[in-house]
C-alpha atoms as a PDB file:
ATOM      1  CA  UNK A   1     113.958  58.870  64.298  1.00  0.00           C
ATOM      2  CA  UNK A   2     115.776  61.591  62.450  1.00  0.00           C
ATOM      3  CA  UNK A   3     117.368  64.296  64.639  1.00  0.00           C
ATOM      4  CA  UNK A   4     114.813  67.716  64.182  1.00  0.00           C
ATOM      5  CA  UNK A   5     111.481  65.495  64.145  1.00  0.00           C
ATOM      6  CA  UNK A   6     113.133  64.033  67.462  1.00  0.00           C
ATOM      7  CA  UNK A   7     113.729  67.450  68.855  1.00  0.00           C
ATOM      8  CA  UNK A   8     110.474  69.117  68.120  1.00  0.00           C
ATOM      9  CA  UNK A   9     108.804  65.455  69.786  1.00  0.00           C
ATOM     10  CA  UNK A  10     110.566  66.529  73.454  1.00  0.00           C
ATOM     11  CA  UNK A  11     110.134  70.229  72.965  1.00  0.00           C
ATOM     12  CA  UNK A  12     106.178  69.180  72.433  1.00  0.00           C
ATOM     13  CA  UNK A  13     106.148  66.766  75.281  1.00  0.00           C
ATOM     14  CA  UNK A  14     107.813  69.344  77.862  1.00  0.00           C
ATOM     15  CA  UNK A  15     104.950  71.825  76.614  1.00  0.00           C
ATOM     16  CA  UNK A  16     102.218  69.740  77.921  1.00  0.00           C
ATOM     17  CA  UNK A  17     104.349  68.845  80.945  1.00  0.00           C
ATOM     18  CA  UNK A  18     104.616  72.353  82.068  1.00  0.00           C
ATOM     19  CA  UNK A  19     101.536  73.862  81.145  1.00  0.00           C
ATOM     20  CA  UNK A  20      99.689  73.466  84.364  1.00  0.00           C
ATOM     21  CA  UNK A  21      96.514  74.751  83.055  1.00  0.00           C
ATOM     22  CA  UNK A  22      93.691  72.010  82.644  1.00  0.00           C
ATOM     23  CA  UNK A  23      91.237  74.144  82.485  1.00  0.00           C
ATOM     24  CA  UNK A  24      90.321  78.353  81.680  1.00  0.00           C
ATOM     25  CA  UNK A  25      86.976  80.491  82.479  1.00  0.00           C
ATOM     26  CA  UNK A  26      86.030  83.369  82.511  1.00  0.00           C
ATOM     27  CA  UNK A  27      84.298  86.066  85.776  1.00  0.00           C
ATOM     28  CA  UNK A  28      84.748  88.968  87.308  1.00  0.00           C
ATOM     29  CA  UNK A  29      86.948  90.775  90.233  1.00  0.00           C
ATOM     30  CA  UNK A  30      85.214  91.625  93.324  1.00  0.00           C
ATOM     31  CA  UNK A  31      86.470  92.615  96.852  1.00  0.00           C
ATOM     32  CA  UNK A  32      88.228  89.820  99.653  1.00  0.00           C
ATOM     33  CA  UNK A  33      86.920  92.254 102.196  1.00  0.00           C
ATOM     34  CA  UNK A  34      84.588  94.998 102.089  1.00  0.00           C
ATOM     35  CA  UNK A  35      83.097  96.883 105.520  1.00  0.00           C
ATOM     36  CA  UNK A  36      80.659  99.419 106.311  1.00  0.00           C
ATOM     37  CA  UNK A  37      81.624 101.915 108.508  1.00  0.00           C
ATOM     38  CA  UNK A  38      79.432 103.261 111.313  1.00  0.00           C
ATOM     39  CA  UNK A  39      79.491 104.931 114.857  1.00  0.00           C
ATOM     40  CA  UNK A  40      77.216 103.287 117.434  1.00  0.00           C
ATOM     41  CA  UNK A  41      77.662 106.294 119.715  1.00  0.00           C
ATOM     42  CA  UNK A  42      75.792 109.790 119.445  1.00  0.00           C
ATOM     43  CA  UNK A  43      77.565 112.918 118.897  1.00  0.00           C
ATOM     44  CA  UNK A  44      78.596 115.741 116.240  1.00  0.00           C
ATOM     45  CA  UNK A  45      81.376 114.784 113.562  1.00  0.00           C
ATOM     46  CA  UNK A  46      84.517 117.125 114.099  1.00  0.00           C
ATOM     47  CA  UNK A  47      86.570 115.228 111.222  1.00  0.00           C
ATOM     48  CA  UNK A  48      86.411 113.381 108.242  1.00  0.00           C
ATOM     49  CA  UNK A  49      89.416 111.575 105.926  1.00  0.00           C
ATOM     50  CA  UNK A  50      89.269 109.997 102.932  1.00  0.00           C
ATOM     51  CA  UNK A  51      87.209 110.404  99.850  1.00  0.00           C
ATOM     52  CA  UNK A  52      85.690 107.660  97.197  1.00  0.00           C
ATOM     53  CA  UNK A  53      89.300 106.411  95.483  1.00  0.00           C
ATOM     54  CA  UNK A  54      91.493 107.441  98.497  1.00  0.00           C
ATOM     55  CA  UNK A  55      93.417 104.438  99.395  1.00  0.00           C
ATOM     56  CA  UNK A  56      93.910 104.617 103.763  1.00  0.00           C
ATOM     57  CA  UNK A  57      96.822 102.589 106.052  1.00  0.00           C
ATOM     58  CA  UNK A  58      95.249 100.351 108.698  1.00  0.00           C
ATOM     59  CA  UNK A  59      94.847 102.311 112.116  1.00  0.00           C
ATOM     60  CA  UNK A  60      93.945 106.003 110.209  1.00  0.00           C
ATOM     61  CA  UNK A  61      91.345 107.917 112.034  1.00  0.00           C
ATOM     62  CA  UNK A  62      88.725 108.181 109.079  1.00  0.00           C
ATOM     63  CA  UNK A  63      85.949 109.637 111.534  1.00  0.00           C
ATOM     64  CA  UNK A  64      85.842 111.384 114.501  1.00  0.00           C
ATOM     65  CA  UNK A  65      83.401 112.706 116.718  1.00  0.00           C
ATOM     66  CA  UNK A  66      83.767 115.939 119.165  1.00  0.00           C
ATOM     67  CA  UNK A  67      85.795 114.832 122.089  1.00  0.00           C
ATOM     68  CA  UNK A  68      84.465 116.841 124.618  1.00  0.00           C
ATOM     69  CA  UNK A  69      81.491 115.009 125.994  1.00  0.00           C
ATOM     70  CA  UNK A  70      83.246 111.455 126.000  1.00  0.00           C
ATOM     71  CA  UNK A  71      86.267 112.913 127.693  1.00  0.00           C
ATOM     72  CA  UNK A  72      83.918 115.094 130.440  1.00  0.00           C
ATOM     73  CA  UNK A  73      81.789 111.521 130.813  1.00  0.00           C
ATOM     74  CA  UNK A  74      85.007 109.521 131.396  1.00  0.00           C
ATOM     75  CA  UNK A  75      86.858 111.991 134.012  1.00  0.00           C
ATOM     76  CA  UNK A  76      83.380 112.302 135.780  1.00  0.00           C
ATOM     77  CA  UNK A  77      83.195 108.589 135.704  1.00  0.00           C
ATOM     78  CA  UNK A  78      86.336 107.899 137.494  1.00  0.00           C
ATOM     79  CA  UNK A  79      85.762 110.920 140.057  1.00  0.00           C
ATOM     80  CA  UNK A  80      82.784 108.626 140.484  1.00  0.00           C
ATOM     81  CA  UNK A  81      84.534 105.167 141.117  1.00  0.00           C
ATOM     82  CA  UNK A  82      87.327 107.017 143.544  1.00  0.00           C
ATOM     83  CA  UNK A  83      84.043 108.373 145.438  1.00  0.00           C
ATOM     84  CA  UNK A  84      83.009 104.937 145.928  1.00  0.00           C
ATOM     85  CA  UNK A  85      86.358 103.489 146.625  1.00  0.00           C
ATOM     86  CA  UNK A  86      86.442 106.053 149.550  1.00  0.00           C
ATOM     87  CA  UNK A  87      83.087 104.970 150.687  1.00  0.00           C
ATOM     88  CA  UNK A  88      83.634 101.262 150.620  1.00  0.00           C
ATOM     89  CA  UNK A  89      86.626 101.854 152.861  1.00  0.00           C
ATOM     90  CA  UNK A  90      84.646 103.668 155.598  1.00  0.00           C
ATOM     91  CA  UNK A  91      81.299 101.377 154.962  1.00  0.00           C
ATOM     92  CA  UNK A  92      84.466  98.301 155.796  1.00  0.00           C
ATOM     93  CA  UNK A  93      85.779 100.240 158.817  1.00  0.00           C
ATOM     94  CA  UNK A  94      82.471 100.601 160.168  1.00  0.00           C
ATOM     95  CA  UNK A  95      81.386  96.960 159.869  1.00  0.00           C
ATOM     96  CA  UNK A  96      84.417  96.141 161.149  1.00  0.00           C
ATOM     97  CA  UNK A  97      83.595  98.418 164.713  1.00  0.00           C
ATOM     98  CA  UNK A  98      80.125  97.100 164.808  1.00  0.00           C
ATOM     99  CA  UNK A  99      81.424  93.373 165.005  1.00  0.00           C
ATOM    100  CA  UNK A 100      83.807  94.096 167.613  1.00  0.00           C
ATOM    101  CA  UNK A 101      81.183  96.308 169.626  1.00  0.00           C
ATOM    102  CA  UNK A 102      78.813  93.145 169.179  1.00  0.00           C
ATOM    103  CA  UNK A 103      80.992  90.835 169.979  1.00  0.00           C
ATOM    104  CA  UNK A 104      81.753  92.845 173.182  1.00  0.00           C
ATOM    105  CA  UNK A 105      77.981  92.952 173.411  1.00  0.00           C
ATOM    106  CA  UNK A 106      78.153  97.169 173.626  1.00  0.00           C
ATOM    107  CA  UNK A 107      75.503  97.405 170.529  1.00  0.00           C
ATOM    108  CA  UNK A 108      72.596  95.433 169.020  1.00  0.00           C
ATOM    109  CA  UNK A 109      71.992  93.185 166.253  1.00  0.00           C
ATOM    110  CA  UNK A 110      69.687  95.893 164.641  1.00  0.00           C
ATOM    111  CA  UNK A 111      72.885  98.159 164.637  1.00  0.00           C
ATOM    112  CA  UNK A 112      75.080  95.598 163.248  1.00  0.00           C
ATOM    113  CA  UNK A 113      73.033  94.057 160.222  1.00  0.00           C
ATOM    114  CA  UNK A 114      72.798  97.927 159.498  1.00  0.00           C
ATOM    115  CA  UNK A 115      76.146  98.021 159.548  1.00  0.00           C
ATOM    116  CA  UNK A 116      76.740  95.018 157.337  1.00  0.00           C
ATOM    117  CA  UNK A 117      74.105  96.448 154.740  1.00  0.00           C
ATOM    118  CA  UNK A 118      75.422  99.775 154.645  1.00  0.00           C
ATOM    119  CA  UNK A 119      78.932  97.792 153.648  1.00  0.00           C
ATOM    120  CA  UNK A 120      76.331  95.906 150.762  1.00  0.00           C
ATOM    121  CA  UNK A 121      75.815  99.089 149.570  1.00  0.00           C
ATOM    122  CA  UNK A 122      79.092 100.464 149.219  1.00  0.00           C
ATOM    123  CA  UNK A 123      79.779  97.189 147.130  1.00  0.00           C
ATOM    124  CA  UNK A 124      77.130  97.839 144.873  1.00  0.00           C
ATOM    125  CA  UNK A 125      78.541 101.034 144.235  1.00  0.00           C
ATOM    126  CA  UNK A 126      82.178 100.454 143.695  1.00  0.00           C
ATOM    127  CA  UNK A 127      80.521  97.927 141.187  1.00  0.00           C
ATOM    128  CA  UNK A 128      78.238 100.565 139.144  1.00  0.00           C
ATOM    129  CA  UNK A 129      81.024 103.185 139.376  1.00  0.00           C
ATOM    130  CA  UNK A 130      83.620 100.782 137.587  1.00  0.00           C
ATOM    131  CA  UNK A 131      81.022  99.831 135.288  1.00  0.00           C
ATOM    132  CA  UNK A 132      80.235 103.463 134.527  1.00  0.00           C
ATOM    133  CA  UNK A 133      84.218 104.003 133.843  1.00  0.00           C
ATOM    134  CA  UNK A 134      84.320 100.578 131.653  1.00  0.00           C
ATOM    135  CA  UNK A 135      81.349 102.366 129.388  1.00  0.00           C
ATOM    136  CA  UNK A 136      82.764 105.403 129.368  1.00  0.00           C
ATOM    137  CA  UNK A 137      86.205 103.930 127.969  1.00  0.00           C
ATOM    138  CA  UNK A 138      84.138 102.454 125.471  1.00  0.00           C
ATOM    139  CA  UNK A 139      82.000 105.281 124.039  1.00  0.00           C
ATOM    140  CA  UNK A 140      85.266 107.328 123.784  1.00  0.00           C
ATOM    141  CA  UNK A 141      87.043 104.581 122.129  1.00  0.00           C
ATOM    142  CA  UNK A 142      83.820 104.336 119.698  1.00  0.00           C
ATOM    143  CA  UNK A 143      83.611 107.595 118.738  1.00  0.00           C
ATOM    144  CA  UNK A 144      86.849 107.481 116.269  1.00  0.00           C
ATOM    145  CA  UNK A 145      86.445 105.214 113.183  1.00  0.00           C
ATOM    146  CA  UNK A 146      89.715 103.941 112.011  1.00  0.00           C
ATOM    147  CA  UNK A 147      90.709 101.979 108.773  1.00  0.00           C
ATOM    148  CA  UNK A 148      90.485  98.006 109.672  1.00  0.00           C
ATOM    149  CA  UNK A 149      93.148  97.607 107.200  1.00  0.00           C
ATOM    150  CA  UNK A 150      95.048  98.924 104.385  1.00  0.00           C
ATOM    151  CA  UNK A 151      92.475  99.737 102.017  1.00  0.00           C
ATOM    152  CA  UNK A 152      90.056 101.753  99.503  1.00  0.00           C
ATOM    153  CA  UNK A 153      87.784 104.041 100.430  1.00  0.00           C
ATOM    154  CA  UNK A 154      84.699 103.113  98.228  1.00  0.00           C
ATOM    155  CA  UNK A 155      82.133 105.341  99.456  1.00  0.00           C
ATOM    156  CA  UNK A 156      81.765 108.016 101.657  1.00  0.00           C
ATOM    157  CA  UNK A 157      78.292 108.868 103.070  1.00  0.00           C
ATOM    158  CA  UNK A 158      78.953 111.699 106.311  1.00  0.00           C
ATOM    159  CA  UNK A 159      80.627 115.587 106.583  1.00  0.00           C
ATOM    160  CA  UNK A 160      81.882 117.859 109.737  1.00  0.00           C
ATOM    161  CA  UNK A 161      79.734 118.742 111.797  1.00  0.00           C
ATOM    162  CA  UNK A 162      76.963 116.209 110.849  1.00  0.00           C
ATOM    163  CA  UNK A 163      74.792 114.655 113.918  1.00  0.00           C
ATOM    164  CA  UNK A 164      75.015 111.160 114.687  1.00  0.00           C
ATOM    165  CA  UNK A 165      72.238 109.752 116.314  1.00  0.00           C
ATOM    166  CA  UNK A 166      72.966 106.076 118.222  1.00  0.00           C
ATOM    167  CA  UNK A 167      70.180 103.680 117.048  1.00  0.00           C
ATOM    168  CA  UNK A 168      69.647  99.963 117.281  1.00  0.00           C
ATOM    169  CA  UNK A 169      70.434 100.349 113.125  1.00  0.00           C
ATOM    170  CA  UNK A 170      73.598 102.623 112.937  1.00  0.00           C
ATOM    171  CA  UNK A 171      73.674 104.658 109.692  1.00  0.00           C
ATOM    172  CA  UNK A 172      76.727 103.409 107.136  1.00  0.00           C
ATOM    173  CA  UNK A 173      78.762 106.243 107.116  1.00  0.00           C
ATOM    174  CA  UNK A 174      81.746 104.660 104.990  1.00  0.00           C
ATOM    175  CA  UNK A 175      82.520 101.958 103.131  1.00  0.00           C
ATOM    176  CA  UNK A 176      86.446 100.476 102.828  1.00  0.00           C
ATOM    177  CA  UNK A 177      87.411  97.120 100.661  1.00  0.00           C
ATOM    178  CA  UNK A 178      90.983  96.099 101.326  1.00  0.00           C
ATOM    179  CA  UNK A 179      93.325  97.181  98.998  1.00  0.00           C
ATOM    180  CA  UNK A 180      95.472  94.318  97.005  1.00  0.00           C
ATOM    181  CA  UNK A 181      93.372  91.735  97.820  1.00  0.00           C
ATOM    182  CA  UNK A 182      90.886  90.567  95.163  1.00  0.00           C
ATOM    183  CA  UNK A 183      88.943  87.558  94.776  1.00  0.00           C
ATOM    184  CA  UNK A 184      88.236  86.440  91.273  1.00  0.00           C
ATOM    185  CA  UNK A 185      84.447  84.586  90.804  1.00  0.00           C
ATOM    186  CA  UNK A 186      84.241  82.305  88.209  1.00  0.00           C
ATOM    187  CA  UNK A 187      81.617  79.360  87.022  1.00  0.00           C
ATOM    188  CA  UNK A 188      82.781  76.153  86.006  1.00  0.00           C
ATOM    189  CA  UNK A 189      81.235  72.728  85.003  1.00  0.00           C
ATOM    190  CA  UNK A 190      80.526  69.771  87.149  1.00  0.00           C
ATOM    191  CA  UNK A 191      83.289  67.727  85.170  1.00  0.00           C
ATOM    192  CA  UNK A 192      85.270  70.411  86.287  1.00  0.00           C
ATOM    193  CA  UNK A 193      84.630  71.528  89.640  1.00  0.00           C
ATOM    194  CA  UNK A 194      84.791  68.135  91.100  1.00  0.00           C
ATOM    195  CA  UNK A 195      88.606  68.327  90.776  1.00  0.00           C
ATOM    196  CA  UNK A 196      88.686  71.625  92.227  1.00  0.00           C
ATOM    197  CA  UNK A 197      89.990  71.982  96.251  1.00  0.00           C
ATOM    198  CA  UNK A 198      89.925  75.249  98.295  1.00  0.00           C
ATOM    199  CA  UNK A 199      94.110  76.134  98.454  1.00  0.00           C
ATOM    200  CA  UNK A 200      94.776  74.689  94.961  1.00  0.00           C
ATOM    201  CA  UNK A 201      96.683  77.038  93.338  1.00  0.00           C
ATOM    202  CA  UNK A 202      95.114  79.427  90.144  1.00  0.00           C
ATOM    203  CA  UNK A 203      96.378  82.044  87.391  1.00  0.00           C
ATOM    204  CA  UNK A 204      94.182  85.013  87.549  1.00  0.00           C
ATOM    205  CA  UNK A 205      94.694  87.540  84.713  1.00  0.00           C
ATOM    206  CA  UNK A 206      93.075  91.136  84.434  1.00  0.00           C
ATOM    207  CA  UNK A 207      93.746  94.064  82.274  1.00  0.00           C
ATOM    208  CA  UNK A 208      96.823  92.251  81.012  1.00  0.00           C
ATOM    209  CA  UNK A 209      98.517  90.857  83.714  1.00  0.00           C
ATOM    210  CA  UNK A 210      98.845  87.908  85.436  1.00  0.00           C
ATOM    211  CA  UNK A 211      98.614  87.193  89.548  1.00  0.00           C
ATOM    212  CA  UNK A 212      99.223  83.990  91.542  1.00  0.00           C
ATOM    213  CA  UNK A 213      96.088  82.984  93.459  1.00  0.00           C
ATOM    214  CA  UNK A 214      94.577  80.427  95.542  1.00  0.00           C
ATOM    215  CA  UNK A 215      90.821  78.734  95.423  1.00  0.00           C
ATOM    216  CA  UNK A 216      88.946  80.125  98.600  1.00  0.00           C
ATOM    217  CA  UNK A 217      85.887  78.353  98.186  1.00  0.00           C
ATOM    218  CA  UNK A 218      84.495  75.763  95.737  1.00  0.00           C
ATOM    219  CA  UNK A 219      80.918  75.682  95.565  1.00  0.00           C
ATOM    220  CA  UNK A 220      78.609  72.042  96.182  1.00  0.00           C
ATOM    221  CA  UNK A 221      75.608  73.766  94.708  1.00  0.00           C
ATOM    222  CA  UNK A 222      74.827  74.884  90.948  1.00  0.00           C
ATOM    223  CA  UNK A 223      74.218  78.577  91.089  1.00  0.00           C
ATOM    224  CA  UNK A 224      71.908  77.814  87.907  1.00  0.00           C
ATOM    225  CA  UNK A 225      69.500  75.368  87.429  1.00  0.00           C
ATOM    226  CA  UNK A 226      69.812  74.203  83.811  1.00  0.00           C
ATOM    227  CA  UNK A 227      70.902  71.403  82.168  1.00  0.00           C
ATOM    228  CA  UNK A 228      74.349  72.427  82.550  1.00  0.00           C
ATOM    229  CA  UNK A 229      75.143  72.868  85.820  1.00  0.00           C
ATOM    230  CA  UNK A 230      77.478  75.566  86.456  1.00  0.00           C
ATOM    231  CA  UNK A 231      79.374  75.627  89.914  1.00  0.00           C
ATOM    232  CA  UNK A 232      81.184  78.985  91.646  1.00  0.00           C
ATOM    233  CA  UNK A 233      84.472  79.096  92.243  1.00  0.00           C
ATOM    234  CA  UNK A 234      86.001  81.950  93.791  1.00  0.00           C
ATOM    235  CA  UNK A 235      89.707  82.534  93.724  1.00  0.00           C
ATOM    236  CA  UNK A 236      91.583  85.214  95.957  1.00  0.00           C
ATOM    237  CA  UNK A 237      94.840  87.305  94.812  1.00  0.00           C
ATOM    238  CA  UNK A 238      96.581  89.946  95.622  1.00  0.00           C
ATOM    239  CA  UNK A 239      97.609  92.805  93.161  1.00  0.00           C
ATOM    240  CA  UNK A 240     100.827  93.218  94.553  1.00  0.00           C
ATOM    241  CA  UNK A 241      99.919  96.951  94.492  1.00  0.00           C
ATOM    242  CA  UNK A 242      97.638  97.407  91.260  1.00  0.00           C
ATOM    243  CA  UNK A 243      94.436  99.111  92.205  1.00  0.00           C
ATOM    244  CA  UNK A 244      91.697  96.838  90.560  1.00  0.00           C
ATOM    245  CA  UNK A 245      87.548  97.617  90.201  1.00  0.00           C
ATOM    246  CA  UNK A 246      85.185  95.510  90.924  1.00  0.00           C
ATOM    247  CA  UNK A 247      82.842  94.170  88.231  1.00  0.00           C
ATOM    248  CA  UNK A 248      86.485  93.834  85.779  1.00  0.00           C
ATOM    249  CA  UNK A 249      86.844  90.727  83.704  1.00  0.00           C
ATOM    250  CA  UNK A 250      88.953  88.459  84.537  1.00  0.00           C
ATOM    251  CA  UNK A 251      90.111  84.897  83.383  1.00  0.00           C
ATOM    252  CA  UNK A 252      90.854  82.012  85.715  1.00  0.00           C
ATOM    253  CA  UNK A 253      92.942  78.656  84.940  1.00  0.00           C
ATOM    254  CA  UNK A 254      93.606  76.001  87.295  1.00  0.00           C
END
């Protein structure tokens, strides 16, 4: 074999070697992770941050109710619990008299069972009053929204000095996707998808450039119901710091 027909037969053959693409299609870019916001607590919003397009650091107070009235409830609370501390202490004192008077037969049984029930009591109460605290904790901590991650705000539904009323359906007040994290949702063929593993590696390529991604899910179902079955296959990237939309093209291979 003459010399440049053998070189272009080993350049061709370490072409198809390292082309790890067996097969292309084409989808769209939608969020990894995208959460409604909302406040299951009542109250009146003092502050708002962030705006449709903002992007927001995980831990960022994005909404926050006025303080007062979860801070009064949660000092009251734990006046509350050291009230009832106090009173299990003498209601344990007491009991503890009655049994030795009894024992010493100096007072009745009527006077000790009252004795023992008034200690019940006192029980019951240290019990409601560190339940009380425990809710209180709660609706304070609930009445600031922060970012769950780094991410986008996408929509932004509530001002200062709105109203929030606590129903069994809490209003969506704002909605954050996760910012450089994008899943890509493509269709492919049965011949095709039956090769196809969640963690198998994938090129995703949007607007021009090109990310490393990984399968996160590999449907077993058709999502249509014609001849050619079509399968989804969605595969998740990250940007690397490129703010994507959802509802972009983008093209897949494996």
């Amino acid at each position: 074999m003459k010399a440049p027909l053998l070189r272009f037969f080993v350049a061709l053959c370490v072409g198809l070697a390292g082309s790890g693409a067996a097969y292309a299609a084409d989808g769209t870019v939608q969020w990894a992770q995208r959460v409604e916001l909302s406040i299951p607590v009542s109250g009146v919003v003092q502050t708002v941050a962030g705006r449709p397009g903002d992007r927001v650091k995980k831990g960022e107070v994005l909404i926050e109710l006025e303080q007062t009235p979860f801070t009064t409830e949660l000092d009251q609370a734990r006046a509350a619990q050291v009230d009832a501390g106090t009173r299990l202490r003498l209601a344990d004192r007491d009991l503890h008299q009655a049994k030795e008077l009894y024992a010493r037969a100096l007072n009745s049984t009527d006077e000790l069972e009252d004795a023992k029930l008034k200690k019940k009591r006192a029980d019951a109460a240290v019990e409601a009053a560190r339940a009380r605290v425990t809710r209180a904790k709660y609706e304070l901590d609930q009445s600031i929204v922060r970012a769950p991650f780094d991410g986008w705000v996408l929509r932004r539904q509530v001002e200062p000095g709105q109203s929030i009323i606590s129903t069994q359906q809490a209003s969506v007040l704002m909605v954050v996707a996760a910012a450089d994290r994008y899943i890509a949702r493509v269709q492919v063929g049965g011949d095709t998808v039956a090769h196809l593993n969640v963690g198998d590696s994938a090129r995703v390529k949007v607007g021009g450039h090109s990310y490393d991604g990984k399968i996160r899910s590999v449907g077993l179902e058709p999502s249509t119901d014609t001849a050619a079955a079509r399968y989804p296959v969605a595969v998740e990237f990250n940007s690397a710091g490129a703010r994507l939309y959802a509802g972009q093209k983008a093209g897949v291979s494996f």
